[in-house]
PDB file of N, CA and C in Angstrom:
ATOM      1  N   UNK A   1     -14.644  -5.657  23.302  1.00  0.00           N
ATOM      2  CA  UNK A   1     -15.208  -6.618  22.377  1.00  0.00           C
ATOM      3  C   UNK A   1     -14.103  -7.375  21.634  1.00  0.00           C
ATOM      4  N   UNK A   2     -13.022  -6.859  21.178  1.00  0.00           N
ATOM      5  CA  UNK A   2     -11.980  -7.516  20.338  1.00  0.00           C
ATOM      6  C   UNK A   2     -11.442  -8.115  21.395  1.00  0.00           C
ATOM      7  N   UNK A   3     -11.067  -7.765  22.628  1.00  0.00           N
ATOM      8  CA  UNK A   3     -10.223  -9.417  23.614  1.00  0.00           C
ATOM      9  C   UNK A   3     -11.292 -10.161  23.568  1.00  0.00           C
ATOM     10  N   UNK A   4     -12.359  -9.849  24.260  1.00  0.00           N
ATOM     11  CA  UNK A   4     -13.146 -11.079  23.553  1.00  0.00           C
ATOM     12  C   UNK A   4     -12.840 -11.902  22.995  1.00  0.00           C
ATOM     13  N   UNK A   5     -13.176 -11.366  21.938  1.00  0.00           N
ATOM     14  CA  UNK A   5     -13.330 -12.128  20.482  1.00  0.00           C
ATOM     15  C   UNK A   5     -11.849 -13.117  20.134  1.00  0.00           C
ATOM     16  N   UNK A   6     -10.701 -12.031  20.029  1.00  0.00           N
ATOM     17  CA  UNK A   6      -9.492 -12.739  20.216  1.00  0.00           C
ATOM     18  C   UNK A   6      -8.723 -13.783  21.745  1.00  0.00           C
ATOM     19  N   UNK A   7      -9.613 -13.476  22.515  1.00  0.00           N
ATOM     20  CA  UNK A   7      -9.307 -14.387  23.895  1.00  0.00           C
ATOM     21  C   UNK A   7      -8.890 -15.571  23.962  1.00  0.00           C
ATOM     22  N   UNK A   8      -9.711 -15.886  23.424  1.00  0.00           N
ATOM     23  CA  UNK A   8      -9.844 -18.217  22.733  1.00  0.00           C
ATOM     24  C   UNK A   8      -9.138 -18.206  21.805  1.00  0.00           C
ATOM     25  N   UNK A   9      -8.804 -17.400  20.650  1.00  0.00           N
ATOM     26  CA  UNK A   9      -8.398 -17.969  19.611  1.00  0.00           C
ATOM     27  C   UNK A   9      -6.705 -17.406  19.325  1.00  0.00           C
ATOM     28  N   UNK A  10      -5.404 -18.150  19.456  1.00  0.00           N
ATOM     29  CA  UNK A  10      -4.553 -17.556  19.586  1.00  0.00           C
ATOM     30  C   UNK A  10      -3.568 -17.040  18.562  1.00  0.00           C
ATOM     31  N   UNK A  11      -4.426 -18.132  17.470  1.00  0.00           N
ATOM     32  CA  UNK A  11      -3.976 -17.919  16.108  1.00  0.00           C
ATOM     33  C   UNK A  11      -4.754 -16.410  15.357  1.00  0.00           C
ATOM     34  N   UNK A  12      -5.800 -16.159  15.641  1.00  0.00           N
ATOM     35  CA  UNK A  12      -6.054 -14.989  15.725  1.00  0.00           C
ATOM     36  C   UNK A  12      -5.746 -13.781  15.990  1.00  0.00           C
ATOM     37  N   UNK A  13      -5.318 -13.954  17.538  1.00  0.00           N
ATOM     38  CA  UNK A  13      -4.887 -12.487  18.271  1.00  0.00           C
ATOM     39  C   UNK A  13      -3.332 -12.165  17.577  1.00  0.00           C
ATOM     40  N   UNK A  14      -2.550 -13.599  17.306  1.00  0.00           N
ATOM     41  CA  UNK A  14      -1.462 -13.397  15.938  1.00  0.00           C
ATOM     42  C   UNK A  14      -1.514 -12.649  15.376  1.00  0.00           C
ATOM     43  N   UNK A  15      -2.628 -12.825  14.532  1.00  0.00           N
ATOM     44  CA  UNK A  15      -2.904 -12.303  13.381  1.00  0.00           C
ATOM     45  C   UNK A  15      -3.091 -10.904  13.540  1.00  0.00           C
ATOM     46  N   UNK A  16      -3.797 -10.279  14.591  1.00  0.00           N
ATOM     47  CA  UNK A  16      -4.595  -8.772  14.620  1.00  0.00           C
ATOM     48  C   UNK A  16      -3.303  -8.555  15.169  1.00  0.00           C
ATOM     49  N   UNK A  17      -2.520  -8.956  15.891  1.00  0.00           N
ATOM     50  CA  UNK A  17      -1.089  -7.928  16.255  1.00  0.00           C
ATOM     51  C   UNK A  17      -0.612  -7.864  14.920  1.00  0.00           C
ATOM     52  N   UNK A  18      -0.156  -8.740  14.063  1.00  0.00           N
ATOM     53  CA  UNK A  18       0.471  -8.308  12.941  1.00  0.00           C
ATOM     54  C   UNK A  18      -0.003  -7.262  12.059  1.00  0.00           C
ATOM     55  N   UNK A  19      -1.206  -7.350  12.069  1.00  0.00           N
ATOM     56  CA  UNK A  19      -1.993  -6.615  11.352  1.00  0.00           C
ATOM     57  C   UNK A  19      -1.778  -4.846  11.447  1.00  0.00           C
ATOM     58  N   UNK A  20      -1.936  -5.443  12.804  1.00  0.00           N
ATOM     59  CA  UNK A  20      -1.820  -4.019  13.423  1.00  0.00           C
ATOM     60  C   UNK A  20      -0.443  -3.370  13.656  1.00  0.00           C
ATOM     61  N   UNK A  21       0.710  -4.110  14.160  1.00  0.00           N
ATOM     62  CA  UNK A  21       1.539  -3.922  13.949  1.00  0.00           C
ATOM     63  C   UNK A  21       2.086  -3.128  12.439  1.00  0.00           C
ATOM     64  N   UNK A  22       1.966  -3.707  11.496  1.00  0.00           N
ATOM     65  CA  UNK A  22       2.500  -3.055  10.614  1.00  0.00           C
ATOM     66  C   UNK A  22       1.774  -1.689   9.972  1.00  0.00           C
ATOM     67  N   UNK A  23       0.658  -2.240  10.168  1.00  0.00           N
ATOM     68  CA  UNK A  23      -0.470  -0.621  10.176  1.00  0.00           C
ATOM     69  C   UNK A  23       0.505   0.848  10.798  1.00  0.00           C
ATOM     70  N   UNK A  24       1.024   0.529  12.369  1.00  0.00           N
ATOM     71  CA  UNK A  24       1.001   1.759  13.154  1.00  0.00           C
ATOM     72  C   UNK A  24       2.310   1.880  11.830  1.00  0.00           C
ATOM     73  N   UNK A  25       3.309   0.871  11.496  1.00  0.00           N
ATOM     74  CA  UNK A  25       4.691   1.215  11.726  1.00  0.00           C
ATOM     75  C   UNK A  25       4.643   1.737  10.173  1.00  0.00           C
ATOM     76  N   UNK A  26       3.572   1.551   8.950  1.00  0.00           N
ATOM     77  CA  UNK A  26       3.047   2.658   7.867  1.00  0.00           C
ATOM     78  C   UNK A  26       2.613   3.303   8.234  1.00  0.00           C
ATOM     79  N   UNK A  27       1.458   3.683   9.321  1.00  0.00           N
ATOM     80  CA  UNK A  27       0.911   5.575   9.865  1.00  0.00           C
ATOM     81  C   UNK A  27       1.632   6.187  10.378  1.00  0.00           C
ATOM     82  N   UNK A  28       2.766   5.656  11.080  1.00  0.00           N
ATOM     83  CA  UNK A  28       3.631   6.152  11.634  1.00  0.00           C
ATOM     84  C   UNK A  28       4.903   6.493  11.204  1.00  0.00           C
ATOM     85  N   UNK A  29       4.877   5.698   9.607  1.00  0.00           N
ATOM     86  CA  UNK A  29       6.690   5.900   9.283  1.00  0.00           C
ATOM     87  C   UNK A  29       7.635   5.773  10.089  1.00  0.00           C
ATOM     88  N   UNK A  30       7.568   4.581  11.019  1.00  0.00           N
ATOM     89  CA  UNK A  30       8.555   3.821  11.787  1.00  0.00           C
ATOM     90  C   UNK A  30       9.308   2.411  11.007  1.00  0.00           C
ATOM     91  N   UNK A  31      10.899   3.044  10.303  1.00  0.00           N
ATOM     92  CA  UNK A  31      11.321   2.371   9.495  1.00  0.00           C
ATOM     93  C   UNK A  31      12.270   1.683  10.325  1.00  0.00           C
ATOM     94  N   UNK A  32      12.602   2.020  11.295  1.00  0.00           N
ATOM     95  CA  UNK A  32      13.334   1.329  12.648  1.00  0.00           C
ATOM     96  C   UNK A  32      12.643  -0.119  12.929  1.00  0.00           C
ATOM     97  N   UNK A  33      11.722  -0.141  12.858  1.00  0.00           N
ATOM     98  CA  UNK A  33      10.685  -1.227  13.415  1.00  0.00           C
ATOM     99  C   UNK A  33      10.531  -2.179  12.401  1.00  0.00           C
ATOM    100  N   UNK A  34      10.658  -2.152  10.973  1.00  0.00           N
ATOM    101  CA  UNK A  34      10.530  -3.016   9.957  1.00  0.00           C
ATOM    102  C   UNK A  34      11.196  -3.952  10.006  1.00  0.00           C
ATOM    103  N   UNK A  35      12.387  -3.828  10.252  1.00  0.00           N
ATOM    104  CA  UNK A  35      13.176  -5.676  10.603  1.00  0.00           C
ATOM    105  C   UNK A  35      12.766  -6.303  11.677  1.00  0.00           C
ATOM    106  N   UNK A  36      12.419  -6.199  12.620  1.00  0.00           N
ATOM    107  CA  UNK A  36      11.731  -6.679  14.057  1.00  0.00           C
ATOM    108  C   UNK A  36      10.726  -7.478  13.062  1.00  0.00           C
ATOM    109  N   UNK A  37       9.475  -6.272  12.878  1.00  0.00           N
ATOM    110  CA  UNK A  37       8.323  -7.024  12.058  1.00  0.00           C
ATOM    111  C   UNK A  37       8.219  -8.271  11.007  1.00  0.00           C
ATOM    112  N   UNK A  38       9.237  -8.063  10.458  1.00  0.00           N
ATOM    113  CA  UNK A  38       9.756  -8.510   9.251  1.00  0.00           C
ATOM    114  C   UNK A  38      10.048 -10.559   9.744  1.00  0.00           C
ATOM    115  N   UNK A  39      10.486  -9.972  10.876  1.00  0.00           N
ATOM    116  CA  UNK A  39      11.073 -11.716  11.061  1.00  0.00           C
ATOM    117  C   UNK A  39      10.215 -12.611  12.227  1.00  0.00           C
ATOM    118  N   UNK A  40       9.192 -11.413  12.841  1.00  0.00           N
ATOM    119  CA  UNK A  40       8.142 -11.711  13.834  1.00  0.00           C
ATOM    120  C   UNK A  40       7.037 -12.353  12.681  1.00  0.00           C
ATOM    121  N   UNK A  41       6.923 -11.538  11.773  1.00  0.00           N
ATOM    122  CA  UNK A  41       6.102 -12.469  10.291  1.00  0.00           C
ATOM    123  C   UNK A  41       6.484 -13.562   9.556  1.00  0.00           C
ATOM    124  N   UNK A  42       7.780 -13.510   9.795  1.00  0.00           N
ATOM    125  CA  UNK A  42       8.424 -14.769   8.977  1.00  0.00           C
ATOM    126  C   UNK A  42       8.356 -16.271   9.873  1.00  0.00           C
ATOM    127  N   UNK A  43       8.059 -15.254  11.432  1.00  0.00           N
ATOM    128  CA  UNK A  43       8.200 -16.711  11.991  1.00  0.00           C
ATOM    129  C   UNK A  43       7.064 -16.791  12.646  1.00  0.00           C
ATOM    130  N   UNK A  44       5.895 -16.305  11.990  1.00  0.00           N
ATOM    131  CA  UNK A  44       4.458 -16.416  12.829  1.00  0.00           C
ATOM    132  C   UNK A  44       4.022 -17.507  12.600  1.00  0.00           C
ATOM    133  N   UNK A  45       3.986 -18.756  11.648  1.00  0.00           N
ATOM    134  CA  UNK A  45       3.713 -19.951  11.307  1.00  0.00           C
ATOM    135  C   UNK A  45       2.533 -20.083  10.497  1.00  0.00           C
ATOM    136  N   UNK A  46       2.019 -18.553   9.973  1.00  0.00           N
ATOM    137  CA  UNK A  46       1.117 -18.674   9.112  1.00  0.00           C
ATOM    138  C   UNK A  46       1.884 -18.210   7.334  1.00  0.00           C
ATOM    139  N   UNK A  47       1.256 -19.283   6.325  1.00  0.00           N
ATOM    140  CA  UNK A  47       2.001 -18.942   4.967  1.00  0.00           C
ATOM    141  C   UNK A  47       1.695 -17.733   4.440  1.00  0.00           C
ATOM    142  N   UNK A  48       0.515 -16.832   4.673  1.00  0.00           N
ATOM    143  CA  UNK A  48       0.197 -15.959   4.316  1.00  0.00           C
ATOM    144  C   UNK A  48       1.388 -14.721   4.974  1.00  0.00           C
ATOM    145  N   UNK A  49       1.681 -14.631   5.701  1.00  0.00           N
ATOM    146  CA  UNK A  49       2.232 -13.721   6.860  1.00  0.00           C
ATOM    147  C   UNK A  49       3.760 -14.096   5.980  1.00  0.00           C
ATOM    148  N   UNK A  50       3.815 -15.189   5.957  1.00  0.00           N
ATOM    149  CA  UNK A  50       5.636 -14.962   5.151  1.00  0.00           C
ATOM    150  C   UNK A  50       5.644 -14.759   4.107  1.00  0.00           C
ATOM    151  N   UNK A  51       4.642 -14.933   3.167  1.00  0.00           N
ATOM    152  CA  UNK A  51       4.746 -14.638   2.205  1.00  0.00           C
ATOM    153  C   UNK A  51       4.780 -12.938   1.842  1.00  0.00           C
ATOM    154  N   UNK A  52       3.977 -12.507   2.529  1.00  0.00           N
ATOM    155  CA  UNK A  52       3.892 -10.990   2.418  1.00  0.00           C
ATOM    156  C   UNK A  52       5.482 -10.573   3.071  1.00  0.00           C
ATOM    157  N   UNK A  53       5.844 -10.848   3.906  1.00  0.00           N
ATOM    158  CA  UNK A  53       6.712 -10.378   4.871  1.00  0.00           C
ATOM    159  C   UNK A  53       8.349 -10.263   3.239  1.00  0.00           C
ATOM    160  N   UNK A  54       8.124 -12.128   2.897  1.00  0.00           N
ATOM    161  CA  UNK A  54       8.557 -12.125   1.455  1.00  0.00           C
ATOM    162  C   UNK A  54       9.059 -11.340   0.338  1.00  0.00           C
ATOM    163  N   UNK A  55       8.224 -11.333  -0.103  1.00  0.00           N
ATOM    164  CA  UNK A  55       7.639  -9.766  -0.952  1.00  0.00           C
ATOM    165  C   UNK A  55       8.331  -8.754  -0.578  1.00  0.00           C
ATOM    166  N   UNK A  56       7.806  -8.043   0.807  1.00  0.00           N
ATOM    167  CA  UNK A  56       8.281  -7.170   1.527  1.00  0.00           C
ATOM    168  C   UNK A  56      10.241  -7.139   1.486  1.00  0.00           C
ATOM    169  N   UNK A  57      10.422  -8.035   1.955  1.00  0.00           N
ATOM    170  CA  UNK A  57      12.062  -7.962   1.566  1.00  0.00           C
ATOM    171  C   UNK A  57      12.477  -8.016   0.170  1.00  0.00           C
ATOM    172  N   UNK A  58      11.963  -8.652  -1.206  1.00  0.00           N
ATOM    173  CA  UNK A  58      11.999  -8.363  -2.202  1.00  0.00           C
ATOM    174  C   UNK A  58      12.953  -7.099  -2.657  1.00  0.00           C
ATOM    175  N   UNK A  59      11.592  -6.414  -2.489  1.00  0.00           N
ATOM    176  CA  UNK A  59      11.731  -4.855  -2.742  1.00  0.00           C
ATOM    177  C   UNK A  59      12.338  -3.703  -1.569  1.00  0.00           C
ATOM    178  N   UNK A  60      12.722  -4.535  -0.764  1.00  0.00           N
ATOM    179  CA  UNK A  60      13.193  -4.158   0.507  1.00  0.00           C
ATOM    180  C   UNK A  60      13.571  -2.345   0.656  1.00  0.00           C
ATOM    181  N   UNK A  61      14.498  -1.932  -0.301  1.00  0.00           N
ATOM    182  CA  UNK A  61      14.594  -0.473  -0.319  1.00  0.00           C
ATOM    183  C   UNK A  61      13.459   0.227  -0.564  1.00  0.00           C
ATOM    184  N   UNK A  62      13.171  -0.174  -1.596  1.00  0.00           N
ATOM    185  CA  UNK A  62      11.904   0.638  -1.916  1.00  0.00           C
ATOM    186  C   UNK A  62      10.886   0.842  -0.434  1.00  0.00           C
ATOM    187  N   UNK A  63      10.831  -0.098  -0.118  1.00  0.00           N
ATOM    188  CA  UNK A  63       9.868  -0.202   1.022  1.00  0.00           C
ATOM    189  C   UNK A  63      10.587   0.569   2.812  1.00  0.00           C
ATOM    190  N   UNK A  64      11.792   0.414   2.608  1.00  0.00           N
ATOM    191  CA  UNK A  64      12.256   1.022   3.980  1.00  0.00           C
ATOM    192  C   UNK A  64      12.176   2.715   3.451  1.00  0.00           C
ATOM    193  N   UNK A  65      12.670   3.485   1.873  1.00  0.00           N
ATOM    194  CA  UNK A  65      12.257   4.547   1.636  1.00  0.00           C
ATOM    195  C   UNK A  65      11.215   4.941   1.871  1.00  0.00           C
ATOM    196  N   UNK A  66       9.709   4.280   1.014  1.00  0.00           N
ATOM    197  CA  UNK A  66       8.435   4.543   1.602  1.00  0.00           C
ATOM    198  C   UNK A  66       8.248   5.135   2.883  1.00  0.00           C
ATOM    199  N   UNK A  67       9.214   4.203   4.355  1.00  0.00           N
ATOM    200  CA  UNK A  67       8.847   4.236   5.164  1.00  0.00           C
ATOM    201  C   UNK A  67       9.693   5.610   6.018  1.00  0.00           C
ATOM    202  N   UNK A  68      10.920   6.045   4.716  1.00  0.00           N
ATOM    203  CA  UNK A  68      11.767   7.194   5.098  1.00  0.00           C
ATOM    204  C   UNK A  68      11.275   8.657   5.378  1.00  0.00           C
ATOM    205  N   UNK A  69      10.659   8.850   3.456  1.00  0.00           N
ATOM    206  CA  UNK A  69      10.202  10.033   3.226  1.00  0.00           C
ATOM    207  C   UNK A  69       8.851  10.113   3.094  1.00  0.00           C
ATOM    208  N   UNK A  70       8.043  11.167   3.171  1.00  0.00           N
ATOM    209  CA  UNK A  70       7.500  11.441   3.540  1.00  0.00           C
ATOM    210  C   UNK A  70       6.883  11.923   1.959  1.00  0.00           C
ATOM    211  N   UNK A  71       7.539  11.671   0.684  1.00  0.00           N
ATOM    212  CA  UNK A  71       7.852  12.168  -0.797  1.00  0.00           C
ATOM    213  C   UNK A  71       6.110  11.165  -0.981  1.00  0.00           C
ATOM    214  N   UNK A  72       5.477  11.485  -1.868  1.00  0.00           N
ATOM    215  CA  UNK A  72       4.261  10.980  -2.617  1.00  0.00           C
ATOM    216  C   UNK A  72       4.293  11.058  -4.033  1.00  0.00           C
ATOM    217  N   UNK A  73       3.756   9.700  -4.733  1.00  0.00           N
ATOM    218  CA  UNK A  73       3.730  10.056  -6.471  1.00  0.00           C
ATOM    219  C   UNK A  73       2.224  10.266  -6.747  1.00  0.00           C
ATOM    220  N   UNK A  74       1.943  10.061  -5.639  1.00  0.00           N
ATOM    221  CA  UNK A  74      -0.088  10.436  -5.893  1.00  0.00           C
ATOM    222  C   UNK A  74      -0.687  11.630  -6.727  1.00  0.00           C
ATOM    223  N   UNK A  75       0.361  13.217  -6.774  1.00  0.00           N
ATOM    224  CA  UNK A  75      -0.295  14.025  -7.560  1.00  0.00           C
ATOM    225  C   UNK A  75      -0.640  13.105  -8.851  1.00  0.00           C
ATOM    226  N   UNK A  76       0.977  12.956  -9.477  1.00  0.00           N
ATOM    227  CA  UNK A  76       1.083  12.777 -10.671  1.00  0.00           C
ATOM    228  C   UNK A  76      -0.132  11.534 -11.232  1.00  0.00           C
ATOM    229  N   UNK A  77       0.250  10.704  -9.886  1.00  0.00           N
ATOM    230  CA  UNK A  77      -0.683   9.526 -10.396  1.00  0.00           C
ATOM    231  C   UNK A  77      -2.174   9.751 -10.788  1.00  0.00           C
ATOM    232  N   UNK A  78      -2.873  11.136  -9.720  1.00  0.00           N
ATOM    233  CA  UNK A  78      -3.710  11.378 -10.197  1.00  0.00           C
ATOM    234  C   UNK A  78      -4.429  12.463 -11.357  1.00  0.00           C
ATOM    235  N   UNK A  79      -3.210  13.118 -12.238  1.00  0.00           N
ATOM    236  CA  UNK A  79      -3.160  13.497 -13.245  1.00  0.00           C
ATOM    237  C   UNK A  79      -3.285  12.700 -14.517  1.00  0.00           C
ATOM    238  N   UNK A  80      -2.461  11.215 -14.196  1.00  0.00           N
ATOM    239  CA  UNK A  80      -2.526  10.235 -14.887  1.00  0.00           C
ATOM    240  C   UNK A  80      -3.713   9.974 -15.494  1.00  0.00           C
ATOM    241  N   UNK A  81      -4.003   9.137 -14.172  1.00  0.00           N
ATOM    242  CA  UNK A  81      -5.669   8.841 -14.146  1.00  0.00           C
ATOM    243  C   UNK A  81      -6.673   9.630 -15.141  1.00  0.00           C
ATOM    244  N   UNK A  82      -6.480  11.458 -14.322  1.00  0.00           N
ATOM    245  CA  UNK A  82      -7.685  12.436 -15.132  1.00  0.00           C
ATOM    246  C   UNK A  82      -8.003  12.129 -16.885  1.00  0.00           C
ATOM    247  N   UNK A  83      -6.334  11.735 -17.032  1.00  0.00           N
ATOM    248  CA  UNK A  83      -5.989  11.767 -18.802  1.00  0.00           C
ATOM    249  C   UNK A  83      -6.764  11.158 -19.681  1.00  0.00           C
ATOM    250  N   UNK A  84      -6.619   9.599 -18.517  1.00  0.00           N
ATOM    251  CA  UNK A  84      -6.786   8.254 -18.997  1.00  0.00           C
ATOM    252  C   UNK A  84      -8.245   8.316 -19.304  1.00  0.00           C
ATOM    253  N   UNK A  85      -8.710   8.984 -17.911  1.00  0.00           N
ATOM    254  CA  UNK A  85     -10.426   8.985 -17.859  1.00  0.00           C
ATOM    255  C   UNK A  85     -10.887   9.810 -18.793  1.00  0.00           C
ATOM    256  N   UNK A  86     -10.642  10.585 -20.148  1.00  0.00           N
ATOM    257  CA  UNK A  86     -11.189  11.774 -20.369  1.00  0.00           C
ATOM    258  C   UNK A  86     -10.736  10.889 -21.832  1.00  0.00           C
ATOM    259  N   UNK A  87      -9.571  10.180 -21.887  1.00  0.00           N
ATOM    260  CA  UNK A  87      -9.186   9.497 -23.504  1.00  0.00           C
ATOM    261  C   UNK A  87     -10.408   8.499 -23.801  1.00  0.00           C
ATOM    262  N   UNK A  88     -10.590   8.286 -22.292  1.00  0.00           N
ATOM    263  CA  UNK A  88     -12.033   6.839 -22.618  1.00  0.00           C
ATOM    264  C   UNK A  88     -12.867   7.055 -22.627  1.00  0.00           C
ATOM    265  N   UNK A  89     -13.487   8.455 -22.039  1.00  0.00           N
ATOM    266  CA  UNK A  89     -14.745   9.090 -22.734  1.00  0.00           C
ATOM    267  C   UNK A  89     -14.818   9.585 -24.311  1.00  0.00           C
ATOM    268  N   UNK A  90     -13.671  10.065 -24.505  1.00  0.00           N
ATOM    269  CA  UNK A  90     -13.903  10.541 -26.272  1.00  0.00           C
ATOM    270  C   UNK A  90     -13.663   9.429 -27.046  1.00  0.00           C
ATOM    271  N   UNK A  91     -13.571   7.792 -27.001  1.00  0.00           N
ATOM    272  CA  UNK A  91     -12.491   7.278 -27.572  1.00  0.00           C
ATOM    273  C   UNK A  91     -13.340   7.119 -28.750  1.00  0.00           C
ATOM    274  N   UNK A  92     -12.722   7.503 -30.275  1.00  0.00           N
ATOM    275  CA  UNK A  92     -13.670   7.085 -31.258  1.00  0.00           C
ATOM    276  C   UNK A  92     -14.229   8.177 -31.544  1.00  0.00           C
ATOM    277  N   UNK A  93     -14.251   9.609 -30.785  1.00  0.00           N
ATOM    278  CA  UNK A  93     -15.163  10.594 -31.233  1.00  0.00           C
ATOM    279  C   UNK A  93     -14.324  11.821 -31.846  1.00  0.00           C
ATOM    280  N   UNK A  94     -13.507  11.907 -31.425  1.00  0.00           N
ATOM    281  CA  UNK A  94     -12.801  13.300 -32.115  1.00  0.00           C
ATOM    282  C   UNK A  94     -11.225  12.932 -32.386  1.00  0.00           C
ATOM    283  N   UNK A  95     -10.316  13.445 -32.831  1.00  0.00           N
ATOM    284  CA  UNK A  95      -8.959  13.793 -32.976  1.00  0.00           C
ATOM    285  C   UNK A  95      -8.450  14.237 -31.552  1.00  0.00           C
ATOM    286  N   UNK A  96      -6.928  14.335 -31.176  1.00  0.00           N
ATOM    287  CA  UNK A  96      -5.669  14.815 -30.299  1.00  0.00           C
ATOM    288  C   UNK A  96      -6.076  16.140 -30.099  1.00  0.00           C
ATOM    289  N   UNK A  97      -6.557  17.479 -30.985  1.00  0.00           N
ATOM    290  CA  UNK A  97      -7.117  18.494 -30.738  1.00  0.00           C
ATOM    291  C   UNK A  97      -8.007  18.943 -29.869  1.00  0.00           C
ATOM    292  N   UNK A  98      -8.812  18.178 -30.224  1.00  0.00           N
ATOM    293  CA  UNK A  98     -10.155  18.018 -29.429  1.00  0.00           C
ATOM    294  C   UNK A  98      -9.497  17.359 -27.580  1.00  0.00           C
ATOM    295  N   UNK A  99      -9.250  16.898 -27.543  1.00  0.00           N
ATOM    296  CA  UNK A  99      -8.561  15.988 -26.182  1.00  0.00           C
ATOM    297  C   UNK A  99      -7.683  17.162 -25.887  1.00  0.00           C
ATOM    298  N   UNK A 100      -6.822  17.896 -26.780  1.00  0.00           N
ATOM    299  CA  UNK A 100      -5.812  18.199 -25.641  1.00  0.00           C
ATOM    300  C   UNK A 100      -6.777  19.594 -25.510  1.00  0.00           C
ATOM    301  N   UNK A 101      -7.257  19.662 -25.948  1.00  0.00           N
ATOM    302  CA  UNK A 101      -8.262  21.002 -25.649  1.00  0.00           C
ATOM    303  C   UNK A 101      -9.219  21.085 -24.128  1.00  0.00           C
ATOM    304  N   UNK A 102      -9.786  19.856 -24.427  1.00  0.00           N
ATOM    305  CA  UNK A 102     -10.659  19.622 -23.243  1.00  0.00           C
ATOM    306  C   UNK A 102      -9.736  19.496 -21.784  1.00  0.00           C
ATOM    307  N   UNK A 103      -8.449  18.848 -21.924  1.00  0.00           N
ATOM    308  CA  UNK A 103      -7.720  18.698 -20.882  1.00  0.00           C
ATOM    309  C   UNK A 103      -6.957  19.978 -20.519  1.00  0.00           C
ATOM    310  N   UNK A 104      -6.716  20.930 -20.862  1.00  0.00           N
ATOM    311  CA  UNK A 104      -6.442  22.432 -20.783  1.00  0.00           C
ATOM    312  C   UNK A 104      -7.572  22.693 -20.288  1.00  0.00           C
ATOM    313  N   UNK A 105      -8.603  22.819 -20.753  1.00  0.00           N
ATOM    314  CA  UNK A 105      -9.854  23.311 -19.964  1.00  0.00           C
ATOM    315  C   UNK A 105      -9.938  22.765 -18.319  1.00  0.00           C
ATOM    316  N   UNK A 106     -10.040  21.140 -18.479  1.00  0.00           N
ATOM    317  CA  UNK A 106     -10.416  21.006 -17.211  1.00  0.00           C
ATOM    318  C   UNK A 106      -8.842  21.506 -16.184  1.00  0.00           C
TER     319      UNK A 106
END
């Protein structure tokens, strides 16, 4: 169904390789492959595609690390979150006591 669909349209099937392309080379943590990608986007002739690609070199380390280790800030981030969510349920109702109490509990 997708050659199909992408068959006729070539600016399309562009698009779903890139797409896809950079998909495998984040599921995969293939940081080898990021400069290839990088300049296959820059020179796909769509503004969207360089612009990201853009960006992407920006922050360039950050982003080839991402693609190094295997390291996550997600616990913390979602400790964050729990905090945030539990300050905006009481907000207005009790004191720091009360909060750090409930967050020990949960």
């Amino acid at each position: 169904m997708r050659s199909q669909v992408t068959a006729n349209q070539p600016k399309l099937a562009l698009t779903v390789s890139l797409a896809r392309d950079f998909a495998e080379i984040v599921r995969q943590q293939q940081p080898e492959k990021l400069d290839a990608w990088l300049k296959q986007a820059s020179e796909s002739g769509f503004q969207v595609w360089k612009n990201f690609a853009a960006s992407l070199r920006q922050d360039y380390e950050a982003v080839r690390a991402a693609l190094l280790y295997s390291w996550s800030n997600g616990p913390t981030e979602g400790h964050v979150n729990r905090l945030k969510s539990v300050k905006r349920e009481m907000y207005g109702r009790a004191n720091i006591d009360l909060l750090r109490q409930r967050l020990v509990i949960a």
